[in-house]
Protein backbone atom coordinates (compact mmCIF):
# COMPACT_ATOMS: atom_id res chain seq x y z
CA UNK A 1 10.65 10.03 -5.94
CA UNK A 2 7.06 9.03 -6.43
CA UNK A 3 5.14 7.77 -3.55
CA UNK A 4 2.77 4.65 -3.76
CA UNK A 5 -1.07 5.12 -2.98
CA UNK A 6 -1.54 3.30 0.08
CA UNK A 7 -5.10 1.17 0.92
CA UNK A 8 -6.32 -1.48 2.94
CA UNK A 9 -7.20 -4.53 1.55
CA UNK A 10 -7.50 -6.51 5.08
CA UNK A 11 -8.83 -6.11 8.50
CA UNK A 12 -8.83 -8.64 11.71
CA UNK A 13 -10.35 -8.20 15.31
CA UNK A 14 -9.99 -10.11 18.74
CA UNK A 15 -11.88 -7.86 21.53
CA UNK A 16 -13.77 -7.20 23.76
CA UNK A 17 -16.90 -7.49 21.96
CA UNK A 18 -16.27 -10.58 20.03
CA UNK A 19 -14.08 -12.30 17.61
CA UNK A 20 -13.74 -10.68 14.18
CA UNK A 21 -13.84 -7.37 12.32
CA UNK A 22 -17.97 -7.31 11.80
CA UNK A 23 -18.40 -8.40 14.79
CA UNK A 24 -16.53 -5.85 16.10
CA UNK A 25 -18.44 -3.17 14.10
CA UNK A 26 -21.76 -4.83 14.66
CA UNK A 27 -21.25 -4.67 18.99
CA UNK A 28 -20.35 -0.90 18.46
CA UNK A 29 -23.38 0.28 16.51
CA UNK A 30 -25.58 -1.75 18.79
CA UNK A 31 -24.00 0.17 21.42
CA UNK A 32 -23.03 -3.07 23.33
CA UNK A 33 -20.55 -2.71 26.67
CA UNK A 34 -17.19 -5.47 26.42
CA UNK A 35 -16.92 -4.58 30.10
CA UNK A 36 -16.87 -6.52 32.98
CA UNK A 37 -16.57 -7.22 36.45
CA UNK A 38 -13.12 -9.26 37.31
CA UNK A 39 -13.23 -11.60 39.93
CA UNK A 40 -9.72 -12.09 40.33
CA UNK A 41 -8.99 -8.51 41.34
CA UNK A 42 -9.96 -8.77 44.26
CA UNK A 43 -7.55 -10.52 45.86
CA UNK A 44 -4.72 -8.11 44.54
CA UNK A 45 -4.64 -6.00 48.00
CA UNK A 46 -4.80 -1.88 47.22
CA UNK A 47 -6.12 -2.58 43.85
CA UNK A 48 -8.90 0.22 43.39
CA UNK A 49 -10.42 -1.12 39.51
CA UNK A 50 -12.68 -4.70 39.81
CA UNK A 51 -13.07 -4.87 35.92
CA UNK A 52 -11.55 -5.02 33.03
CA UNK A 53 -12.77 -5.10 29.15
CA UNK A 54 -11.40 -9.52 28.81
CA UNK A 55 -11.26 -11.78 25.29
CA UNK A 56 -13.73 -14.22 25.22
CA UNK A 57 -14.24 -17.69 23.66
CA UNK A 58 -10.16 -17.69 22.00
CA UNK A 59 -9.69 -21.09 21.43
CA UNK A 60 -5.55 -21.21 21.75
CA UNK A 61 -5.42 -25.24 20.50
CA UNK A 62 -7.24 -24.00 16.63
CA UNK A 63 -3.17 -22.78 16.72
CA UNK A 64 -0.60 -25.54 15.92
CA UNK A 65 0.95 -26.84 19.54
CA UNK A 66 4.27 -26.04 17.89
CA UNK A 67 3.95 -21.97 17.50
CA UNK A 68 1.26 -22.15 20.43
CA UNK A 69 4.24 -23.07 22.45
CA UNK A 70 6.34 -19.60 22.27
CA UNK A 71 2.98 -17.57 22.47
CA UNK A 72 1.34 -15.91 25.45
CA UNK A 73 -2.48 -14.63 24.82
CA UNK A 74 -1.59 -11.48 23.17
CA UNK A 75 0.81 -13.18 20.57
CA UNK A 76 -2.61 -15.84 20.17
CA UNK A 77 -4.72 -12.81 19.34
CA UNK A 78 -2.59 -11.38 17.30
CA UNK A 79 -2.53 -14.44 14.88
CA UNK A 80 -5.58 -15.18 15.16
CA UNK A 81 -6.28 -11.48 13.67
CA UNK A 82 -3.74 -11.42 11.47
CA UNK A 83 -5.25 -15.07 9.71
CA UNK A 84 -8.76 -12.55 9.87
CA UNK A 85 -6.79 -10.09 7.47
CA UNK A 86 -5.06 -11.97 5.48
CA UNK A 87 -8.09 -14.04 4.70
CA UNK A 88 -10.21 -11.13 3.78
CA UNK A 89 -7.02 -9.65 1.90
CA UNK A 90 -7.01 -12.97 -0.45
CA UNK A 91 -3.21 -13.36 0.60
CA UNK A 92 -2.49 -16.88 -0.77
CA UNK A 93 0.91 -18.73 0.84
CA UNK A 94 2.80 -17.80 -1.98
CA UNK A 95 2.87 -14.32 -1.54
CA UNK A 96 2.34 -14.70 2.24
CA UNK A 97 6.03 -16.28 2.16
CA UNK A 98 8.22 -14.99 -0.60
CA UNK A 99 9.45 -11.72 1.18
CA UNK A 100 6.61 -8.83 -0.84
CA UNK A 101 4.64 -9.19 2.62
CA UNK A 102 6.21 -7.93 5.87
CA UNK A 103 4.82 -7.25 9.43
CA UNK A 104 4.47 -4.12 12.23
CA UNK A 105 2.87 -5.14 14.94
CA UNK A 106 3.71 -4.40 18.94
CA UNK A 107 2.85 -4.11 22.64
CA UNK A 108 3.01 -2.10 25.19
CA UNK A 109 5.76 -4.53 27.07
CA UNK A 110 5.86 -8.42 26.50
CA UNK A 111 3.71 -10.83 28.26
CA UNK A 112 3.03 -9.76 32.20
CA UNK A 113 1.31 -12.86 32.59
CA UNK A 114 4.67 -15.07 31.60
CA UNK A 115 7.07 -12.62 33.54
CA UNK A 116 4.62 -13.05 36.56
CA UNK A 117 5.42 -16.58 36.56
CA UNK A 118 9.00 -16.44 35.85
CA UNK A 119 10.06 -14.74 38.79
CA UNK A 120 7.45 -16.48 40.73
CA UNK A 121 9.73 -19.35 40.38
CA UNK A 122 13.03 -17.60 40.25
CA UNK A 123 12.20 -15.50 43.27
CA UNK A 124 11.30 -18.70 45.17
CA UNK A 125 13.70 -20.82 44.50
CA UNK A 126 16.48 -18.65 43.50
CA UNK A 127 17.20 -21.22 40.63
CA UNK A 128 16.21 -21.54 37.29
CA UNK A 129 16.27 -25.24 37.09
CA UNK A 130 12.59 -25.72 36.33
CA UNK A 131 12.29 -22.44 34.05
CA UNK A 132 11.24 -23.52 30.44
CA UNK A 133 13.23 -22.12 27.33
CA UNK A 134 9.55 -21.22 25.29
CA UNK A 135 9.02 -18.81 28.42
CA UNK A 136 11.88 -15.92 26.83
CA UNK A 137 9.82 -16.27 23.32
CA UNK A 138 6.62 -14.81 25.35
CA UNK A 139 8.22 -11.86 27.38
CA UNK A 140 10.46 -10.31 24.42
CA UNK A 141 9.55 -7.20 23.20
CA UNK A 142 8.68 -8.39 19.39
CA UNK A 143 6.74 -11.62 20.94
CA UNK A 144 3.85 -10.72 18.94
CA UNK A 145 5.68 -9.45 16.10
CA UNK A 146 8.12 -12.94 15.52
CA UNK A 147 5.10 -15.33 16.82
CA UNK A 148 3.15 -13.86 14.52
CA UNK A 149 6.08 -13.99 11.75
CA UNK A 150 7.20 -16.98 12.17
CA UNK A 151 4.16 -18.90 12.18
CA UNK A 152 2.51 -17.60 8.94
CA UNK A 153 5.93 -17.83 7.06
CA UNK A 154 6.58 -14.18 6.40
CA UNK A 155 9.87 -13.22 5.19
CA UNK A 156 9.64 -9.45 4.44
CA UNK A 157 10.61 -6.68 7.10
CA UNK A 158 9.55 -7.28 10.88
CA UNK A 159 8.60 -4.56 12.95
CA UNK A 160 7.79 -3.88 17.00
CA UNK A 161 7.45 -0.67 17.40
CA UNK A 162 6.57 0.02 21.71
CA UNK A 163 4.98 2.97 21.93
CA UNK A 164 2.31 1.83 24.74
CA UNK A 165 -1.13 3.56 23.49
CA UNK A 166 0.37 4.53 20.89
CA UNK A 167 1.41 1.49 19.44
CA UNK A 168 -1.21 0.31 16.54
CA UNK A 169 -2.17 3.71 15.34
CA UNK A 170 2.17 3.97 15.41
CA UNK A 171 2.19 0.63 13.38
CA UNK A 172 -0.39 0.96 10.71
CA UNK A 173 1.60 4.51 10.30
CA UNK A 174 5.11 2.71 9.66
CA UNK A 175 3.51 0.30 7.63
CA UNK A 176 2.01 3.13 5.65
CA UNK A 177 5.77 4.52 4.97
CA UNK A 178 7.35 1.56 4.25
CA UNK A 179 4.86 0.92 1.09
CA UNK A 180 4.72 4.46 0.34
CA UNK A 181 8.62 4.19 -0.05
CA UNK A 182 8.05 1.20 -1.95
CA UNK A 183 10.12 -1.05 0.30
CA UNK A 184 7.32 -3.71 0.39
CA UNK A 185 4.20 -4.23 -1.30
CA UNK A 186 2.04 -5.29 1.70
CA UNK A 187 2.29 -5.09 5.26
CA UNK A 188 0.47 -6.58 8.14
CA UNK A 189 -0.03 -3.39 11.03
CA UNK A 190 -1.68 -3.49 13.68
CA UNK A 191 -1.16 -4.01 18.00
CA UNK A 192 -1.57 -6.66 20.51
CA UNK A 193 -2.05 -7.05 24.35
CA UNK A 194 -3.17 -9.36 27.15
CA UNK A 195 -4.75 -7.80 30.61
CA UNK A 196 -2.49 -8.16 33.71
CA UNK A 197 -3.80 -6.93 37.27
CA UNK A 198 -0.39 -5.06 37.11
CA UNK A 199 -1.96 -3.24 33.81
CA UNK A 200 -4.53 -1.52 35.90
CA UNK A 201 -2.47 -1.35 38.97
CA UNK A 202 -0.51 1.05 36.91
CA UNK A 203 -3.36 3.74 36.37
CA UNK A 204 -4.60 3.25 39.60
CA UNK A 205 -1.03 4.19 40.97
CA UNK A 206 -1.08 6.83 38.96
CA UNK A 207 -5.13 7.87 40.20
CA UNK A 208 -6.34 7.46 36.48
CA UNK A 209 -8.09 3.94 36.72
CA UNK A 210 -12.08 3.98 36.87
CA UNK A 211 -13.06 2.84 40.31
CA UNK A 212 -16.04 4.49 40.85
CA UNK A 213 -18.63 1.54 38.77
CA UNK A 214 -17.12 -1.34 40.29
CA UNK A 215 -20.51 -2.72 40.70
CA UNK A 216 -21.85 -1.30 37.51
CA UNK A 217 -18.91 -2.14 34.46
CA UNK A 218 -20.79 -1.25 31.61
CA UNK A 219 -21.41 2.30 32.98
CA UNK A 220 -17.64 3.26 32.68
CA UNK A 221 -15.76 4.15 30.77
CA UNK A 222 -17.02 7.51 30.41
CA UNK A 223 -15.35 9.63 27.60
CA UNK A 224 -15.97 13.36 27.40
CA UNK A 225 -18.63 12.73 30.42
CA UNK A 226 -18.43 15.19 33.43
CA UNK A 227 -18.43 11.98 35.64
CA UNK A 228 -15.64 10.25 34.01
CA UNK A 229 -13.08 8.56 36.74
CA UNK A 230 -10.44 7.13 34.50
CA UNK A 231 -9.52 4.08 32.09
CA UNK A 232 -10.93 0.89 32.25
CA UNK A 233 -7.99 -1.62 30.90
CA UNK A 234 -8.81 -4.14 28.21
CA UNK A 235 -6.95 -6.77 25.87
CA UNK A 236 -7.26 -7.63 22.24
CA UNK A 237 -5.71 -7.26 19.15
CA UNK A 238 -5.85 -5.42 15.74
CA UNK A 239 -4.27 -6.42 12.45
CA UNK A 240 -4.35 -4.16 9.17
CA UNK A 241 -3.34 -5.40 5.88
CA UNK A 242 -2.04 -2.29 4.29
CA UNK A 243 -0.88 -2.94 0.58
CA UNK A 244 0.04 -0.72 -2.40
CA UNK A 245 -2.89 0.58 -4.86
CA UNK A 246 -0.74 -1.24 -7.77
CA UNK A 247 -0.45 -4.44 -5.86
CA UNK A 248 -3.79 -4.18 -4.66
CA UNK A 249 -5.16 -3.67 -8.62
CA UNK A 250 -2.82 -6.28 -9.97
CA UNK A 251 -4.22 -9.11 -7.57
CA UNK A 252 -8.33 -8.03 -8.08
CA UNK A 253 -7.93 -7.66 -3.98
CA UNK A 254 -10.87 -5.18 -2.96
CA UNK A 255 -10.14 -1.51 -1.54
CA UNK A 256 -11.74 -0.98 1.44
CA UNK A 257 -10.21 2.62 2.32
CA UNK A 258 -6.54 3.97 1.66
CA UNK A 259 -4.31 5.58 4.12
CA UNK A 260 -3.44 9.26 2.91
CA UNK A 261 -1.44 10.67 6.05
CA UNK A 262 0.59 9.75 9.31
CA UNK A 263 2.21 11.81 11.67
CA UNK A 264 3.94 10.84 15.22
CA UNK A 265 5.11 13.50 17.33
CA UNK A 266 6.75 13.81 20.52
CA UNK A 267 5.02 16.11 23.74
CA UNK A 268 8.34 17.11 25.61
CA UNK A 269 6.07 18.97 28.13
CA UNK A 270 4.79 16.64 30.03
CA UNK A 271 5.79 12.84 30.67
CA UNK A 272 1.75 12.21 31.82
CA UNK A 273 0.12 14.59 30.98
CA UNK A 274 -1.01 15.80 27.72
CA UNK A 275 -0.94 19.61 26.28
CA UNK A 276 -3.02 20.53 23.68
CA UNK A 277 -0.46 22.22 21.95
CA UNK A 278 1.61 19.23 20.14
CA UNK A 279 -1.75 17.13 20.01
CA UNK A 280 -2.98 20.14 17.40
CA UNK A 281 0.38 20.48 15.59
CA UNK A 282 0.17 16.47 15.34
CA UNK A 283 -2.85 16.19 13.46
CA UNK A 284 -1.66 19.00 11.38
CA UNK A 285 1.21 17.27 10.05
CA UNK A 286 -0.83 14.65 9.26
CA UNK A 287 -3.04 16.95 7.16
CA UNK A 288 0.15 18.23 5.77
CA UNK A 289 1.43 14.61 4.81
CA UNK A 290 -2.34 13.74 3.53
CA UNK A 291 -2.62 17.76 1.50
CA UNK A 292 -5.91 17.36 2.83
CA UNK A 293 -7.59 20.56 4.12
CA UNK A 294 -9.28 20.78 7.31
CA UNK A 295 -12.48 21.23 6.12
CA UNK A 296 -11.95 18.02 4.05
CA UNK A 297 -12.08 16.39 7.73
CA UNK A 298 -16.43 14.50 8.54
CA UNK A 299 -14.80 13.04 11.82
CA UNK A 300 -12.28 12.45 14.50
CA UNK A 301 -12.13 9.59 16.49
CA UNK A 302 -10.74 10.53 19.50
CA UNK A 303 -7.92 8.64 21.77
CA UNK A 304 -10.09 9.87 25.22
CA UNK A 305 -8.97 7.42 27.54
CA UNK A 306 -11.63 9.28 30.30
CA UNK A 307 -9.18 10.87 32.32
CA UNK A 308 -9.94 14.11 33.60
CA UNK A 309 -6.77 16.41 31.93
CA UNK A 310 -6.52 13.87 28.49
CA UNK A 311 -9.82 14.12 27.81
CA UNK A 312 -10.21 18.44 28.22
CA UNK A 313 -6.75 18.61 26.64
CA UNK A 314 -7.82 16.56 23.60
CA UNK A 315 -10.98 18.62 22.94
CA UNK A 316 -8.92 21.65 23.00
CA UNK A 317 -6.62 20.15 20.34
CA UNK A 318 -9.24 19.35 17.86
CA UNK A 319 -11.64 22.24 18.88
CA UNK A 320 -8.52 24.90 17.64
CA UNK A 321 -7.93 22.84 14.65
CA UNK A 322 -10.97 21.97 13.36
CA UNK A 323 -13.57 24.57 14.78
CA UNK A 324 -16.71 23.69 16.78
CA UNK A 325 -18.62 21.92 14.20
CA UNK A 326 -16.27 18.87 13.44
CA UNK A 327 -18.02 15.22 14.26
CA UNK A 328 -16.10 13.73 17.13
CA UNK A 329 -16.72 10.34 19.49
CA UNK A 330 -14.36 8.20 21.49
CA UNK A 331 -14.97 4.15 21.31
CA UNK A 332 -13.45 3.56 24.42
CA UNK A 333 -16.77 3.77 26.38
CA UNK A 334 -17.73 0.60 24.52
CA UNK A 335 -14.35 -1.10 24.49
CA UNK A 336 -12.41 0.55 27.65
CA UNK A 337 -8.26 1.08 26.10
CA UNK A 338 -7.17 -2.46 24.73
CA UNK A 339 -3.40 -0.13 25.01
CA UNK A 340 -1.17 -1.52 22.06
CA UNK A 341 -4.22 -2.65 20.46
CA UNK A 342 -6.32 0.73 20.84
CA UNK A 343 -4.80 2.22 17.07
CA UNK A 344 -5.49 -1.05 15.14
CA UNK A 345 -9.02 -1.85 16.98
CA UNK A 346 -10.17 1.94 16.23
CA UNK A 347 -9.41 2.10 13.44
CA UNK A 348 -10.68 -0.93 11.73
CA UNK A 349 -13.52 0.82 12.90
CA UNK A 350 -12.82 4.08 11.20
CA UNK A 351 -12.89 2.19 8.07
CA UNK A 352 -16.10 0.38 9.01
CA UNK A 353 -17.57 4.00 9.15
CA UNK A 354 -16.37 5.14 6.15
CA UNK A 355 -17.64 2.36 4.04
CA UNK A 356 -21.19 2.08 5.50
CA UNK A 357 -21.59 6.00 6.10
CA UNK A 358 -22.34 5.43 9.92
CA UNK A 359 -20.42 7.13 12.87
CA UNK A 360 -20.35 5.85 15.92
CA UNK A 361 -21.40 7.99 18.93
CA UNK A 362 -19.74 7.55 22.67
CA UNK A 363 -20.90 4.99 24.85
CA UNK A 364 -21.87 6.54 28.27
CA UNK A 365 -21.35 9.78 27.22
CA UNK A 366 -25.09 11.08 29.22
CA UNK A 367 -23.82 14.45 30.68
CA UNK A 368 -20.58 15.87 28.14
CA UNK A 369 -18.09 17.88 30.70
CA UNK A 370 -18.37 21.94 30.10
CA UNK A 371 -14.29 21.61 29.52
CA UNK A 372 -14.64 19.07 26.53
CA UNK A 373 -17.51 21.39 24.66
CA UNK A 374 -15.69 22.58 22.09
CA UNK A 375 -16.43 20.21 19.32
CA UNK A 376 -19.31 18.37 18.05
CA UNK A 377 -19.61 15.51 20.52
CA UNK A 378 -21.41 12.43 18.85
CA UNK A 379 -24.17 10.52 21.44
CA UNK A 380 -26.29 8.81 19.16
CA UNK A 381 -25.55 7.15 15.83
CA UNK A 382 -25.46 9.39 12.60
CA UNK A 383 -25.07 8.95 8.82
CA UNK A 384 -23.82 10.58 6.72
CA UNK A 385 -21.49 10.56 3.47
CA UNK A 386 -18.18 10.31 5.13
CA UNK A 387 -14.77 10.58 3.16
CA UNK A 388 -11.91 11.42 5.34
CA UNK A 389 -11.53 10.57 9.05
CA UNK A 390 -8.37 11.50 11.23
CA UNK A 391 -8.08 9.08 13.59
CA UNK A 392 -5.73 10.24 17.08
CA UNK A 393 -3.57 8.33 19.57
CA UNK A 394 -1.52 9.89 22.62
CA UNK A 395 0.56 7.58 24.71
CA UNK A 396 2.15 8.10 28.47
CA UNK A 397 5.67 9.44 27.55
CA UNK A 398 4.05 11.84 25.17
CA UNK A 399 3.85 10.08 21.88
CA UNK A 400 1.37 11.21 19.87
CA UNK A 401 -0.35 9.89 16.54
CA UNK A 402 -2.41 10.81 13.94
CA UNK A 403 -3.56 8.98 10.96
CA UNK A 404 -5.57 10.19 7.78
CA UNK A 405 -8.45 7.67 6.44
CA UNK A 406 -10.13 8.23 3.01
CA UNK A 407 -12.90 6.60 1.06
CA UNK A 408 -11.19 4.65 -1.72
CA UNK A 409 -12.63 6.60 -4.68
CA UNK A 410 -11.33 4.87 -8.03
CA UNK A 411 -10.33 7.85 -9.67
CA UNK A 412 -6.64 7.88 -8.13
């Protein structure tokens, strides 16, 4: 069986550091922060983190009252990035609607926020006489997924993969099978989540929340750096619009890089804690699944969440696979881990970088740790003719994946 060329003809952003795709890429080469203090933490008692990488300036009511009614946040920024992609795609309602287009988009769980407020009611009043039907629409575990779905009329296959960080790197790679397979023509890929205090109250339970620059958020986080403390949480969504090179031809849609290689993995040794070991054989296989030689590879963009062990264990990985010299940066120094949405954020940046020829170094990267020295670690903008970029995500329960980014070159 023949596979289909896969490419991306699409690409929507809610961060951080703005609304939109270019906006998105614009804050990272200016080296801008999206971090900030929280006020609100404070009052959560043992909490260690104070700030948190928050969406700004999301209008919810520019969304219909009735799909804004099932949708938390995260299902609002997904939309709101998926209308970015589709837009930029050229996706008219026709084919939006008549089953060629699917979708694969997750979280890490469904809306915190919601499920906060549902047993805030249930656990007071041990009744569920004033709980509101919309409420189960926001806490499932495809909320983003069916909001998303149902409100832009698509027919074809839904996906929600949960794979926490994971997640959108996971997604754009499904997405990139199911058109390679020929099973639809486009899909929409990407990941989607809203901060909760309970988010960071999870790394800090585990000790691998930044606490140390409480007082000064846009020093933190700190990938690679020997003064790294641990993740900053964030929100925001990323949305893909992978499509088949025939489809892509037939409509006059324009290529802006094609997807040559996925691979997801599982790290049995550890359920925290990463080894180097599977993280290397994980980017192989996507090598193998791209034939693309290693020393095809300009750059990695790294997961590097700024935890002491991911960080050292994900140097290792690329330093044994690729040698000293390969070009590698993290971006969470500029956008702390947006979780679910980390893949699909990233890497609309890895194809940023590939079509203006400019990689993007790591944000508050001043002193690089002696155990993450192994590769060539990026602390000030270059460029350079770039053609393939492997781009790396490694979740909490050992997931790990890796996807392969080339220039579109018309010669396919």
């Amino acid at each position: 069986m023949r596979l289909k060329h896969v490419v991306i003809t699409g690409l929507g952003a809610i961060s951080p550091l703005g609304t939109g795709a270019d906006q998105l890429f614009t804050a990272l080469k200016a080296g801008q922060s999206g971090i900030d203090r929280v006020p609100e933490l404070e009052k959560i008692g043992g909490l260690g983190p104070r700030i948190a990488g928050l969406v700004r300036n999301v209008d919810p009511k520019q969304i219909p009252r009735k799909n804004r009614r099932s949708m938390s946040r995260m299902s609002i920024y997904a939309l709101l990035a998926a209308q970015e992609a589709l837009a930029q795609g050229m996706v008219d309602d026709i084919t939006r609607t008549q089953g060629r287009l699917g979708i694969v988009l997750g979280s890490t769980v469904g809306s915190a926020e919601t499920m906060e407020a549902f047993f805030k009611e249930y656990l007071q009043s041990k009744s569920i006489e004033h709980i509101k039907s919309m409420m189960f629409f926001r806490i499932m575990g495809h909320s983003c997924a069916a909001n998303v779905a149902q409100s832009l009329g698509i027919t074809g296959r839904t996906l929600a993969p949960s794979a926490a960080c994971s997640t959108g790197c996971q997604s754009v790679g499904l997405g990139y099978e199911t058109i390679a397979l020929g099973r639809q023509d486009m899909m929409l890929c990407g990941g989607a989540d809203e901060f909760h205090p309970l988010t960071a109250g999870t790394f800090d339970i585990m000790h691998a929340a930044s606490t140390a620059y409480n007082e000064t958020p846009d020093q933190t986080p700190r990938p690679f750096d020997t003064d790294r403390d641990g993740i900053v949480c964030s929100e925001g969504a990323g949305i893909l619009l992978l499509e088949s090179l025939d489809s892509a031809q037939a409509r006059g849609a324009e290529i802006l890089a094609e997807v040559v290689g996925f691979a997801s993995t599982s790290d049995t040794s550890n359920i925290a804690n990463p080894d180097p070991a599977p993280l290397t054989d994980c980017m192989q296989a996507a090598l193998d699944d791209a034939h693309t030689d290693i020393t095809d590879v300009d750059y990695v963009n790294a997961h590097a969440t700024c935890t002491i062990f991911g960080d050292e264990a994900e140097c290792r990985a690329i330093a044994k696979l690729f040698g000293p010299d390969i070009a590698v940066s993290s971006l969470k120094g500029h956008l702390g881990h947006t979780m679910a949405a980390s893949g699909a954020l990233e890497l609309i940046a890895c194809v940023h970088m590939l079509r203006t020829g400019t990689l993007i170094p790591t944000r508050n990267l001043d002193n690089p740790a002696p155990e993450c020295s192994g590769v060539r670690l990026l602390r000030q903008v270059e460029h350079a003719a770039i053609n393939t970029i492997i781009k790396n995500n490694f979740a909490l329960g050992g997931v790990n994946c890796t996807i392969a980014l080339r220039r579109y070159t018309h010669d396919r």
